[in-house]
N, C-alpha and C. Protein backbone atom coordinates (compact mmCIF):
# COMPACT_ATOMS: atom_id res chain seq x y z
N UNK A 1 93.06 52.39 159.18
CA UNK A 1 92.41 53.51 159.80
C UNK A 1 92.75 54.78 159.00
N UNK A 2 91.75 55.70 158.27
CA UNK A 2 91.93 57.10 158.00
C UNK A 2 92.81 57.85 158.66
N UNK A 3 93.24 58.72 157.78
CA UNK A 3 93.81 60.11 158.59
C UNK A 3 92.88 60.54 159.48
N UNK A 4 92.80 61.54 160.06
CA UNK A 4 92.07 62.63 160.69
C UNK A 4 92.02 63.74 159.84
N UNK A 5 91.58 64.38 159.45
CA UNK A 5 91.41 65.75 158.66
C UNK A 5 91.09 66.93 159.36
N UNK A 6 91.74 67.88 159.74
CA UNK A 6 91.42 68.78 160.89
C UNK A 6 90.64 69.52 159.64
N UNK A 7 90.21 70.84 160.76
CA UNK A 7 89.82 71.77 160.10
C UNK A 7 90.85 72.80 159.05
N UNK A 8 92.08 73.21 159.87
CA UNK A 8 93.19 73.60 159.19
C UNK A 8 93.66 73.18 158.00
N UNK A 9 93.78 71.89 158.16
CA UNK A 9 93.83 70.85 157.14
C UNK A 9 92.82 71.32 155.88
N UNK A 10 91.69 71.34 155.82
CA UNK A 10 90.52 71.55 155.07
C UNK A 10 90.84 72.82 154.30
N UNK A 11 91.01 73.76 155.14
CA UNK A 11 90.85 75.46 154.76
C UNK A 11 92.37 75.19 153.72
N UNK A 12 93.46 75.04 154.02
CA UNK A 12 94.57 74.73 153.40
C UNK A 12 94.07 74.45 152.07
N UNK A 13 94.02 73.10 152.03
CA UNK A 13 93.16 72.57 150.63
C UNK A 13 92.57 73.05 149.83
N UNK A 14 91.24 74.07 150.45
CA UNK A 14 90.30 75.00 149.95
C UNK A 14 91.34 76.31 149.49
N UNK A 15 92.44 76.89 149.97
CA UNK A 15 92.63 77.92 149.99
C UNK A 15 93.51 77.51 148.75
N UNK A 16 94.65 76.66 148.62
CA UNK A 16 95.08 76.37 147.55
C UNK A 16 94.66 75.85 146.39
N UNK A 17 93.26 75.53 146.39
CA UNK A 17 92.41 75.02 145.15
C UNK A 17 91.66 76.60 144.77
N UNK A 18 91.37 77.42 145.52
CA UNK A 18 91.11 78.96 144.94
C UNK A 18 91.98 79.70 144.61
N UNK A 19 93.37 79.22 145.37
CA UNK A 19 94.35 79.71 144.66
C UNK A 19 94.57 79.42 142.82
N UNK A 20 94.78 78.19 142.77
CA UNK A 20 95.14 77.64 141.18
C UNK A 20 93.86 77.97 140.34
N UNK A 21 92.49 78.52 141.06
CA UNK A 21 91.31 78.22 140.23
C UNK A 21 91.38 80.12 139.22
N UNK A 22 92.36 80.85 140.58
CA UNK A 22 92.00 82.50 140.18
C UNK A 22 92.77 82.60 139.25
N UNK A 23 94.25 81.90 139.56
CA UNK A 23 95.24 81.73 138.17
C UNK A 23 94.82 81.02 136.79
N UNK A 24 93.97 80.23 137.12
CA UNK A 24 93.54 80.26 135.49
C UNK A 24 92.47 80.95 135.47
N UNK A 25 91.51 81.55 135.87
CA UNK A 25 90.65 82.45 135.38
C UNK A 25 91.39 83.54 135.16
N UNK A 26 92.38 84.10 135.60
CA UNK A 26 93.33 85.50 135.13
C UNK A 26 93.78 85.19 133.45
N UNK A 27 94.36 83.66 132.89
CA UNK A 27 94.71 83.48 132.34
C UNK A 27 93.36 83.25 130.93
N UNK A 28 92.67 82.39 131.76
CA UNK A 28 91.32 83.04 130.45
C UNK A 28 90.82 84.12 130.10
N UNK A 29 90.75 85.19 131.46
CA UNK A 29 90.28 86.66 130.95
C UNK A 29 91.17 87.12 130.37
N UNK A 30 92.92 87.21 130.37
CA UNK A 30 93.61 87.69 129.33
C UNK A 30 93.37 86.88 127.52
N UNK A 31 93.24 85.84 127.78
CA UNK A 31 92.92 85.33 126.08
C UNK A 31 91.85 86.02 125.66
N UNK A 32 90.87 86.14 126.59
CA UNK A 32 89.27 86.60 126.12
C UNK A 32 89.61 88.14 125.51
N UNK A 33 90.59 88.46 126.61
CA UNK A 33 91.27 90.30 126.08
C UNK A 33 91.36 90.07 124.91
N UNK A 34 92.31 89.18 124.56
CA UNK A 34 93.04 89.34 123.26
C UNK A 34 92.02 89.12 122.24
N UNK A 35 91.07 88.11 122.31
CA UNK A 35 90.35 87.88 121.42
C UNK A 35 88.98 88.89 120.61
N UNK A 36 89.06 89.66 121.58
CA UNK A 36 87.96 90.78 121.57
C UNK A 36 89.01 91.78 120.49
N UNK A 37 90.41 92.37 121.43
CA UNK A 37 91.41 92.79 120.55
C UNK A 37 91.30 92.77 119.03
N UNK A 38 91.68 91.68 118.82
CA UNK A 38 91.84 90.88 117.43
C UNK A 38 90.42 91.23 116.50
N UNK A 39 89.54 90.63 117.06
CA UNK A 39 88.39 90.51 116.53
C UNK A 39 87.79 92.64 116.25
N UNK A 40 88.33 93.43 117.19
CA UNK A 40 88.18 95.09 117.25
C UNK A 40 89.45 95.17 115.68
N UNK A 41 90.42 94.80 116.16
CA UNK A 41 91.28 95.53 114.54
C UNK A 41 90.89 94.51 113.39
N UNK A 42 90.44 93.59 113.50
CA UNK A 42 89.65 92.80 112.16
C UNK A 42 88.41 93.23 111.39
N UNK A 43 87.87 93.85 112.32
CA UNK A 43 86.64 95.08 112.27
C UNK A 43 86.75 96.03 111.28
N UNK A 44 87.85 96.91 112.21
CA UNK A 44 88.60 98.23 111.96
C UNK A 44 88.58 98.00 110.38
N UNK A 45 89.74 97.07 110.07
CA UNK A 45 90.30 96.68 108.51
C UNK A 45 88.78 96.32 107.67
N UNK A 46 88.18 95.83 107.90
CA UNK A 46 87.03 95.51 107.02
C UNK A 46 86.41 96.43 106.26
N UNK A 47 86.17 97.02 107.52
CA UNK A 47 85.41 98.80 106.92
C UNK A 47 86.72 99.30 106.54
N UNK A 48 87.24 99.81 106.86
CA UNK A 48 88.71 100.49 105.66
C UNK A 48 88.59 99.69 104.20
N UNK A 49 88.82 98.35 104.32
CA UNK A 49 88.23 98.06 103.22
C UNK A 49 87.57 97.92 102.04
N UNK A 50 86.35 97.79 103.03
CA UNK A 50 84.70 98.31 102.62
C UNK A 50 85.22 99.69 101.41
N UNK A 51 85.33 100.72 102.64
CA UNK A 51 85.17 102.81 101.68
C UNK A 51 86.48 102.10 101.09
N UNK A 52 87.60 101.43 100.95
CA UNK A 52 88.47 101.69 99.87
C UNK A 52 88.00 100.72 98.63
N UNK A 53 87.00 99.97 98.31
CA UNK A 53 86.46 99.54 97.61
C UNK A 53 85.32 100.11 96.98
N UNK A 54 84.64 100.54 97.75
CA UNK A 54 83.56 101.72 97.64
C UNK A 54 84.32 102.72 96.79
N UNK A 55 84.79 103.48 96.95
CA UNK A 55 85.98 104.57 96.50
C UNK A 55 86.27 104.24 95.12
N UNK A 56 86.99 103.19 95.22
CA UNK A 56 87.43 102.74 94.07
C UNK A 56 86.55 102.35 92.85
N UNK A 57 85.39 102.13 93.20
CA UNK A 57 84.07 101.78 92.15
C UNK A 57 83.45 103.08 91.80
N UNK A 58 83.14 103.73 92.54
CA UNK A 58 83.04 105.26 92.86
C UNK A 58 83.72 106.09 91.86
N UNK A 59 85.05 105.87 91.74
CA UNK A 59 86.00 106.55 91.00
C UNK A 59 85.55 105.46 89.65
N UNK A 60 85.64 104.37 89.27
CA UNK A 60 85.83 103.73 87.81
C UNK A 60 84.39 104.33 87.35
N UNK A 61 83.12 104.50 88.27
CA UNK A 61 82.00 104.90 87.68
C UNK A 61 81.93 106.42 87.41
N UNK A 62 82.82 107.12 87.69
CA UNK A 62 83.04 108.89 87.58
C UNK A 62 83.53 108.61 86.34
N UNK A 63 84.66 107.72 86.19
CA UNK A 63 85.69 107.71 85.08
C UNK A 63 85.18 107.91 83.72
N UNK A 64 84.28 106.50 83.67
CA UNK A 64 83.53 105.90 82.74
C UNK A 64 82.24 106.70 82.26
N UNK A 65 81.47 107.73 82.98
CA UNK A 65 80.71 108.48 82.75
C UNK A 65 81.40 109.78 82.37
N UNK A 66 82.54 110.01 82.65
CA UNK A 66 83.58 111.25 81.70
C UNK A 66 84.09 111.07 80.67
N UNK A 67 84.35 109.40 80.28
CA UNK A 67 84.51 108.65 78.93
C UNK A 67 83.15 108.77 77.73
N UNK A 68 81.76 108.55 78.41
CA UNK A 68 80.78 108.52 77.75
C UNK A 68 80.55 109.86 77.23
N UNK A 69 80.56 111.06 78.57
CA UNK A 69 80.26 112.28 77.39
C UNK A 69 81.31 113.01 76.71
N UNK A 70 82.76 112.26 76.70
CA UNK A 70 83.53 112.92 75.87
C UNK A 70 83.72 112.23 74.50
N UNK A 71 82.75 111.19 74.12
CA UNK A 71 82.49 110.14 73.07
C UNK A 71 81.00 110.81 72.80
N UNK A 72 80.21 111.28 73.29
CA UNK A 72 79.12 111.93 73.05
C UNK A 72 79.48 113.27 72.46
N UNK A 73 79.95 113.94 72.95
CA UNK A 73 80.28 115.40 72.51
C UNK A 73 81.35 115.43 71.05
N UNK A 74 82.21 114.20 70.60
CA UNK A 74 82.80 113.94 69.94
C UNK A 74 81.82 113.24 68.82
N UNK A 75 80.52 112.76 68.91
CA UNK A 75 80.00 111.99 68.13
C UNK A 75 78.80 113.60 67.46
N UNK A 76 78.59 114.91 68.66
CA UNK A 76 77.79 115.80 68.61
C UNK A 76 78.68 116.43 67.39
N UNK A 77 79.82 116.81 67.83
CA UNK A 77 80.71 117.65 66.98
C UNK A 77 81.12 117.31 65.11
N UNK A 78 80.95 115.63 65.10
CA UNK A 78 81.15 115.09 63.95
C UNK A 78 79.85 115.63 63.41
N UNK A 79 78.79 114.97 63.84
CA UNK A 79 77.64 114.96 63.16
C UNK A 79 77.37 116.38 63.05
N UNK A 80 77.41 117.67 63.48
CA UNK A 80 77.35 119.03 62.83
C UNK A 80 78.16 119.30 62.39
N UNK A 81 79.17 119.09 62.00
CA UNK A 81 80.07 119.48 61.05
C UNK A 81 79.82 119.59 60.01
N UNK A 82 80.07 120.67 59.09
CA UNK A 82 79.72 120.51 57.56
C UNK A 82 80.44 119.42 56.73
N UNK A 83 79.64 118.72 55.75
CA UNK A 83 80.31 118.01 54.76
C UNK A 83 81.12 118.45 54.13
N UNK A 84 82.68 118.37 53.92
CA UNK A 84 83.40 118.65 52.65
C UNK A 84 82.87 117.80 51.37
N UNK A 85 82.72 118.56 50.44
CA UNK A 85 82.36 117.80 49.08
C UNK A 85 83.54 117.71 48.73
């Protein structure tokens, strides 16, 4: 013969199965925190990245175009120069 299952009985059951169900949903919305977290300063760094790479090409192409006309102006200056015989 079965138990009997009151009603008390029931709500009990129910109340402690919403209990354990809120504790792990607390525990997934904190991972989900973190993961958003993580994924926000992985972001952050990329673009920092990004302009310090940018920057840096930026600068070798300034460099290299202050190399060219000081090899230009050096090639201007030879070529008018008078010949010594």
């Amino acid at each position: 013969m079965s138990e009997r299952q009151t009603v008390a009985g029931a709500y009990a059951k129910i109340k402690a199965h919403d209990d354990l169900c809120a504790e792990r949903l607390l525990n997934i919305h904190g991972r989900i925190d973190l993961l958003f977290k993580v994924i926000g300063w992985g972001g952050a760094l990329a673009v920092s990245i990004l302009i310090a790479v940018a920057g840096y090409g930026m600068n070798k192409i300034v460099s290299g175009q202050q190399e060219q006309l000081r090899l230009l102006y050096k090639v201007r200056t030879e070529i008018s120069a008078p010949v010594q015989p």
